[in-house]
Each structure stands twice: as structure tokens, then as C-alpha cells.
Protein backbone atom coordinates (compact mmCIF):
# COMPACT_ATOMS: atom_id res chain seq x y z
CA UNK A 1 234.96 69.77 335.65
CA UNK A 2 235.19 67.03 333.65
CA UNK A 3 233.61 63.55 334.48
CA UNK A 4 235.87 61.09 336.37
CA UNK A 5 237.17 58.10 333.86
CA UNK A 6 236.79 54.64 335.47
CA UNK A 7 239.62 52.53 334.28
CA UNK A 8 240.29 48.79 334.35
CA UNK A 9 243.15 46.30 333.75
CA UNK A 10 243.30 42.51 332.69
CA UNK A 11 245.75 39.99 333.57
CA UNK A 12 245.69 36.87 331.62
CA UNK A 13 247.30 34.09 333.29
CA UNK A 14 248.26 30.43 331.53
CA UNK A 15 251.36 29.04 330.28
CA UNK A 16 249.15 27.64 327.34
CA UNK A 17 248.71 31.63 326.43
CA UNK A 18 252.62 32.55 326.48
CA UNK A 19 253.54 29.37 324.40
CA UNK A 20 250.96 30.21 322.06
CA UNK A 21 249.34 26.82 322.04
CA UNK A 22 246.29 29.28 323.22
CA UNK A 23 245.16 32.06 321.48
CA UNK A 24 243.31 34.40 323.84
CA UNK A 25 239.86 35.52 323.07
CA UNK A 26 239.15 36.91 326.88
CA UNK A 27 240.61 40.36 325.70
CA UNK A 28 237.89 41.48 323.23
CA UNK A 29 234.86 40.15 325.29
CA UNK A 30 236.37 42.20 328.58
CA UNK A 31 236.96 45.39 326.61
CA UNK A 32 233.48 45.14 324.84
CA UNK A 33 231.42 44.43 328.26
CA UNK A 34 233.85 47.52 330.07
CA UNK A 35 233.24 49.82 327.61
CA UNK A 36 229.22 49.20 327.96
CA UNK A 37 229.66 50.02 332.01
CA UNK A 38 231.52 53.23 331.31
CA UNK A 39 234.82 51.60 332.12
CA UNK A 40 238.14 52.08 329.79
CA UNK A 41 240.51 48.97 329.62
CA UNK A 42 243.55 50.71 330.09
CA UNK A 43 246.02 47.74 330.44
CA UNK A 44 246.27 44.01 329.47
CA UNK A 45 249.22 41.48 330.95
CA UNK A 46 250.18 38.18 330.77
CA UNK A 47 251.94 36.35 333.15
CA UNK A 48 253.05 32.49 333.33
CA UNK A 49 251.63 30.35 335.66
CA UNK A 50 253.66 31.35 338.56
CA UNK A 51 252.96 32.34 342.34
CA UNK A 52 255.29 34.81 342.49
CA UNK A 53 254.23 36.53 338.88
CA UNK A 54 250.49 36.62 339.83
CA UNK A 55 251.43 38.08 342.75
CA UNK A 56 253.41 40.81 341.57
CA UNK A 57 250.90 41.67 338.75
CA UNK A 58 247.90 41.94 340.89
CA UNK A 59 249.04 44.66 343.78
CA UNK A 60 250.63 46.51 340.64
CA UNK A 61 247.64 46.46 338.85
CA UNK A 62 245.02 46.89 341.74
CA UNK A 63 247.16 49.96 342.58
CA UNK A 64 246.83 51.80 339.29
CA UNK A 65 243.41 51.18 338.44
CA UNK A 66 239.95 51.29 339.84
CA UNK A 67 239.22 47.48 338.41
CA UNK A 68 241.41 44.50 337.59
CA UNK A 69 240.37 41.29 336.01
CA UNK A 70 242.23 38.20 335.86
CA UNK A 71 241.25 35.09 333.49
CA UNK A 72 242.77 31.41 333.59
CA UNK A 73 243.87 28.93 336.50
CA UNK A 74 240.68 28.86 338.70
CA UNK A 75 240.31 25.35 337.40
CA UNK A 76 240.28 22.25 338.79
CA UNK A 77 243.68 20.48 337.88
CA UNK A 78 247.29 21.39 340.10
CA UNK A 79 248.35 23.84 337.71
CA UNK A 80 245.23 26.44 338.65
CA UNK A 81 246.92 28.58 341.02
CA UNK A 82 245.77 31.65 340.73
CA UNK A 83 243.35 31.70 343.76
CA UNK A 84 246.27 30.52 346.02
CA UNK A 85 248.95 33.09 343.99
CA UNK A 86 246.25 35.98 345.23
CA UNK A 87 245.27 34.87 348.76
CA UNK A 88 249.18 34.94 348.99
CA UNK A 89 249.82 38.60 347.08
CA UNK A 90 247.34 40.06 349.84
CA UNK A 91 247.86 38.48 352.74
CA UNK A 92 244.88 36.42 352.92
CA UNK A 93 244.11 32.24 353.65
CA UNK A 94 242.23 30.26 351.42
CA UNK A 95 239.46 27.88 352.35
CA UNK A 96 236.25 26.28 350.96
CA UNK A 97 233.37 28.69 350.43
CA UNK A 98 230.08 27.41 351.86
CA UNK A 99 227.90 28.51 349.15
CA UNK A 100 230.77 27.76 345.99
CA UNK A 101 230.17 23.89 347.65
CA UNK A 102 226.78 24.81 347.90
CA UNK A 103 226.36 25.45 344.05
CA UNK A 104 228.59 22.80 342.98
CA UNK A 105 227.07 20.14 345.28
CA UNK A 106 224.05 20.98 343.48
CA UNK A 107 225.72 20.75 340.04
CA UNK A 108 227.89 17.86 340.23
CA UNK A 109 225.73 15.86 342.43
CA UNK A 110 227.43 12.37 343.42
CA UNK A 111 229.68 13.10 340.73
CA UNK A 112 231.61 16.29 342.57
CA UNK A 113 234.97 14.92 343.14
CA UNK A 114 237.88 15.96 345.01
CA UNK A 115 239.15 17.87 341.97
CA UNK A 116 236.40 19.94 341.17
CA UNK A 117 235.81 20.79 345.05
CA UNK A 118 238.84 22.60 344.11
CA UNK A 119 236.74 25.37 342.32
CA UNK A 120 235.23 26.22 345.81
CA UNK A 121 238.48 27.51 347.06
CA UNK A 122 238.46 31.35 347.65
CA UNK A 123 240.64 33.77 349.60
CA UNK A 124 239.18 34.69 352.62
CA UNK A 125 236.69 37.35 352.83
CA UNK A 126 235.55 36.65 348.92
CA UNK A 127 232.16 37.40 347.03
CA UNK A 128 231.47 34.86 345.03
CA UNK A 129 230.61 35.73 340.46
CA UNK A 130 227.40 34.00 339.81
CA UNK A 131 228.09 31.89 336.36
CA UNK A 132 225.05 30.03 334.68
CA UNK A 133 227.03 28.26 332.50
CA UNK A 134 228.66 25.63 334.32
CA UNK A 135 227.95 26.61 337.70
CA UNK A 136 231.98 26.97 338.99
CA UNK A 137 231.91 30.85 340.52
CA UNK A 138 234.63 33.22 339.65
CA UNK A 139 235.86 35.37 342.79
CA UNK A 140 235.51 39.19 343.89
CA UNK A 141 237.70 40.71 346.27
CA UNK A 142 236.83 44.53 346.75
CA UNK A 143 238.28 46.18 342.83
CA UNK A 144 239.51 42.41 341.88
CA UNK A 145 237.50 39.88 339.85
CA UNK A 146 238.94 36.92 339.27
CA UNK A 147 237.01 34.81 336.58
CA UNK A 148 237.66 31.71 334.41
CA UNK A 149 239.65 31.16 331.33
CA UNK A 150 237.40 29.71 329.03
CA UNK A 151 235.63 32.86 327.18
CA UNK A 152 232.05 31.48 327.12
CA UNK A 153 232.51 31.04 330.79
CA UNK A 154 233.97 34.62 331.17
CA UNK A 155 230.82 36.22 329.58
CA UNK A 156 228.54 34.17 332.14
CA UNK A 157 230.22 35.57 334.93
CA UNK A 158 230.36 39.49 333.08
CA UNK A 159 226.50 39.12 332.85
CA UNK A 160 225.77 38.41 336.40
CA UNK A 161 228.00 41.74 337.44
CA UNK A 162 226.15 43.61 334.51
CA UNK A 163 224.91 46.99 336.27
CA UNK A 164 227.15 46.00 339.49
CA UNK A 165 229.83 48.04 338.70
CA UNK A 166 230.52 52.01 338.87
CA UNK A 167 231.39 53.68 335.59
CA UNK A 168 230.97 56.38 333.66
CA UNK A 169 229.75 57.43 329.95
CA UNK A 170 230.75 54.36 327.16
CA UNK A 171 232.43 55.11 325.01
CA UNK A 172 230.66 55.50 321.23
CA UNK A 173 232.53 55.05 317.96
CA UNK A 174 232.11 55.74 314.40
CA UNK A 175 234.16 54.41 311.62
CA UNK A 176 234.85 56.11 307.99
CA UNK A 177 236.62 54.43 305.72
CA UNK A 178 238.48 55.45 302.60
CA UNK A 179 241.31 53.85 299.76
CA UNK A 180 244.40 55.80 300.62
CA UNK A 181 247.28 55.77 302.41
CA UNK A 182 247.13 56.97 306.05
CA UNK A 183 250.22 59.24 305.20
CA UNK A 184 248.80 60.81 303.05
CA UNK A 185 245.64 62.05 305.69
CA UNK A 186 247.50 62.12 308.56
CA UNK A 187 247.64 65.64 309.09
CA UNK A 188 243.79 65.69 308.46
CA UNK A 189 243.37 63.05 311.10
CA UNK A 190 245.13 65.18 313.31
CA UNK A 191 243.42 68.46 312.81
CA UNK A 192 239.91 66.62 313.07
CA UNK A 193 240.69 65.69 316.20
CA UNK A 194 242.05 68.74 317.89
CA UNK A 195 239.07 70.56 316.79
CA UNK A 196 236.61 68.58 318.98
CA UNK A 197 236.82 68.36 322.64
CA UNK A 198 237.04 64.90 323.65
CA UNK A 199 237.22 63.14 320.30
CA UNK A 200 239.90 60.46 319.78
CA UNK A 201 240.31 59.28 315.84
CA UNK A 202 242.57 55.80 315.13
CA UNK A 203 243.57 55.04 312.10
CA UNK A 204 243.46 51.53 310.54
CA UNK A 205 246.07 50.73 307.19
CA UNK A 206 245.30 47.48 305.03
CA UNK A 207 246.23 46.43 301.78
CA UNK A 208 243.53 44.67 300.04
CA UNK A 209 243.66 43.19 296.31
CA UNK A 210 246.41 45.71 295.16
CA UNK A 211 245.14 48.68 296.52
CA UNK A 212 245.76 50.44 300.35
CA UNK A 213 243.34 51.82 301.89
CA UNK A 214 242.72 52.71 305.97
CA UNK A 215 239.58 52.67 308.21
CA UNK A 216 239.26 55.64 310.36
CA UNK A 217 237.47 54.98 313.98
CA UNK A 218 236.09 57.98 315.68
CA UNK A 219 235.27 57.51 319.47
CA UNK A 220 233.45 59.93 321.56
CA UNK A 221 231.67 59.34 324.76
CA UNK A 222 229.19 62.26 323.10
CA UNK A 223 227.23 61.38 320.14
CA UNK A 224 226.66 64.80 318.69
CA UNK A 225 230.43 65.15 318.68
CA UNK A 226 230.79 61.98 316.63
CA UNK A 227 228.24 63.38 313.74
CA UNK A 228 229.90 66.31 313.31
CA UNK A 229 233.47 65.41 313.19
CA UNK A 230 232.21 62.02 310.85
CA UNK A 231 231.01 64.36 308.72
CA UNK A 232 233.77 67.11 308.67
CA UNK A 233 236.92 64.18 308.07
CA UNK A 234 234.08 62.79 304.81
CA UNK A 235 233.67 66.33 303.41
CA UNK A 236 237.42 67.17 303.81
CA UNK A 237 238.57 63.21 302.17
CA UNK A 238 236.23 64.02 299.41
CA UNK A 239 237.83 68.09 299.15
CA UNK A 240 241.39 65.95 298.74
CA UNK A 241 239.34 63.77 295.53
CA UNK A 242 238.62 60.76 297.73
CA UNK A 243 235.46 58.83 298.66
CA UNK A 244 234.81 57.82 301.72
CA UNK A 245 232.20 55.75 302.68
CA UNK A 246 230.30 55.26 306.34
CA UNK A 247 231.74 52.43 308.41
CA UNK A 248 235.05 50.38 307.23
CA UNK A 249 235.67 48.96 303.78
């Protein structure tokens, strides 16, 4: 039988994201951190800022996956509605959490206004995401974590759930690179991968200075796997006159 894949999904909320006026970052650091807990990100949304949107995306997220993310709108200002757009989705009220007032009392000091109380409010029922960085907590509720937008603030919270979550095997990777067109090894590609159980190969064009060339990723939760089909796709590019080279060019 073969081992159970834990899967995950992010939802990026923030009108500043759809407009593009903000380019998000909070993609890459998620997938990077999942893949170290044995987790696959299998889905990424974004959604406006928008009651009825967050809503939506959450139950159909938390409903196809065993973990879903959100970033964005757990600020302090009237726009951060996410907390309120989730309470709502699942039924839940929203109050100030003794300890989030707690750790911002502590933090702010005399200087903890109205506005940044705001950053205490959780559905009912939450856990609360330890983050060193600026002390504000992001929110767990059962398979949901809700965290900030900013992505220095994101990785604070990811480390304090390091090791919290259940996963499986990460995911290892291997890159060969070579100057040719993927065309022209894409039935190569194809047959490399077929040929080893659990072996997934993407292939990477770019044109650089004149010349194309592509980068070929190998990924493998097993190691052994990855040596031996790294080193059957270099001996078959260099049977077709080619040089590849270990890692991407």
C-alpha cells in the first residue's frame, strides 16, 4: 500500500493582490515550509476582499484537502475581514481572545489602541499561531490556519507550527539542465519517468543570449530513485550529442 499523501491549499486574500499593486511572495514560502512537513500544496486561490468570497473559498477548500492556509486581512484597519468572513463561513461568533490581548497588552503596552485590539479577534473556539516577530497571532481552527499577509510575518508563524503538523515523506528534487529545446527531449522526459515508480520530471524552457535551452527538475520522495533516473536522462542527453550538466544552467 502506498503511503497516504497529505495535501494542502492556500487562499490569498487582498484586493491589493488582484489589482496587482501587490505582488505575492506568501506562495513560495508556504510551498517550501509544506513540502519540508511532508505536505503537497495542491491548490492556490485568490479571492477579493469580500465576506461572501472568503466564505465560499474556505468550506470548498477545507473540504478537499487535509490543510488550508489563508494569508492577508487579519490586520488592524476595516478592510481586514477575514476573521469575521470565517467565523461567518462556519457558523461561529467572534470575540476577543484572552491570551491574543494577553500578548499584545504585553507588546503594545500603553500604546495598544483600539485598532490593533482588533488583531485579538478570533472565531470562537480558536488556537491561537505563536509569531515572534511582531507579536499579532495568526488563528487555527481544526485543518484551517489563518496567518498574516506580510511574508516575514507568515514565516514567524510557519516556525512556531514547525513539527505540529501530520505529513508524510518531502518531497526531494534534482535538477539537470541542458541547451536544447524541450521538443526535442520530450519523449525522453517521458520515458524517464514511466520507468521509475514514483518519479515526477518538469521541464523548464528559457531562451538565454541566443540560444534555448530547458532545466529538467526531477522530484522523488525517494532519494535512490532520484540518482538513478538523474543519471539515466544525463547518459541518454549525452547518447542524443548533448551535455548536460548537474543542477540548472
Amino acid at each position: 500500500m502506498s503511503e497516504r499523501v497529505w495535501t494542502a491549499a492556500l487562499l490569498i486574500i487582498g484586493d491589493e493582490i488582484l489589482s496587482g499593486r501587490t505582488q505575492d511572495r506568501n506562495l513560495a514560502v508556504l510551498a517550501r515550509w509544506l513540502n519540508t512537513q511532508g505536505i503537497r500544496l495542491r491548490e492556490a486561490r485568490a479571492v477579493a476582499d469580500d465576506m461572501e468570497a472568503i466564505g465560499a473559498a474556505v468550506n470548498a477548500l477545507r473540504a478537499a484537502y487535509d490543510y488550508v492556509f489563508t494569508t492577508g486581512g487579519i490586520g488592524p484597519t476595516h478592510d481586514d475581514i477575514t476573521v469575521d468572513a470565517v467565523a461567518a463561513a462556519l457558523g461561529l461568533g467572534v470575540s476577543h481572545h484572552p491570551r491574543a490581548v494577553e500578548i499584545l497588552t504585553g507588546y503594545y503596552g500603553a500604546e495598544l489602541t483600539d485598532a490593533r485590539l482588533r488583531m485579538a479577534r478570533t472565531p470562537d473556539g480558536a488556537e491561537l499561531i505563536e509569531n515572534a516577530r511582531t507579536g499579532a497571532p495568526g488563528i487555527r481552527l481544526g485543518n484551517l490556519f489563518i496567518l498574516a499577509g506580510v511574508p516575514s510575518i507568515v514565516q514567524s508563524m510557519l516556525d512556531a507550527l514547525e513539527g505540529k503538523l501530520e505529513g508524510g515523506q518531502p518531497m526531494l528534487s534534482r535538477a539537470v539542465g541542458a541547451w536544447t529545446a524541450e521538443s526535442r527531449v520530450a519523449d525522453l522526459l517521458r520515458r524517464v519517468e514511466k520507468s521509475h515508480d514514483g518519479l515526477a520530471i518538469g521541464s523548464y524552457p528559457f531562451w538565454r543570449d541566443g540560444r534555448t535551452g530547458a532545466n529538467f527538475v526531477l522530484r522523488s520522495v525517494d532519494e535512490a530513485v532520484l540518482c538513478r533516473a538523474s543519471d539515466e536522462l544525463k547518459a541518454a542527453l549525452c547518447a542524443m550529442g548533448l551535455e548536460p550538466v548537474d543542477g540548472e544552467i
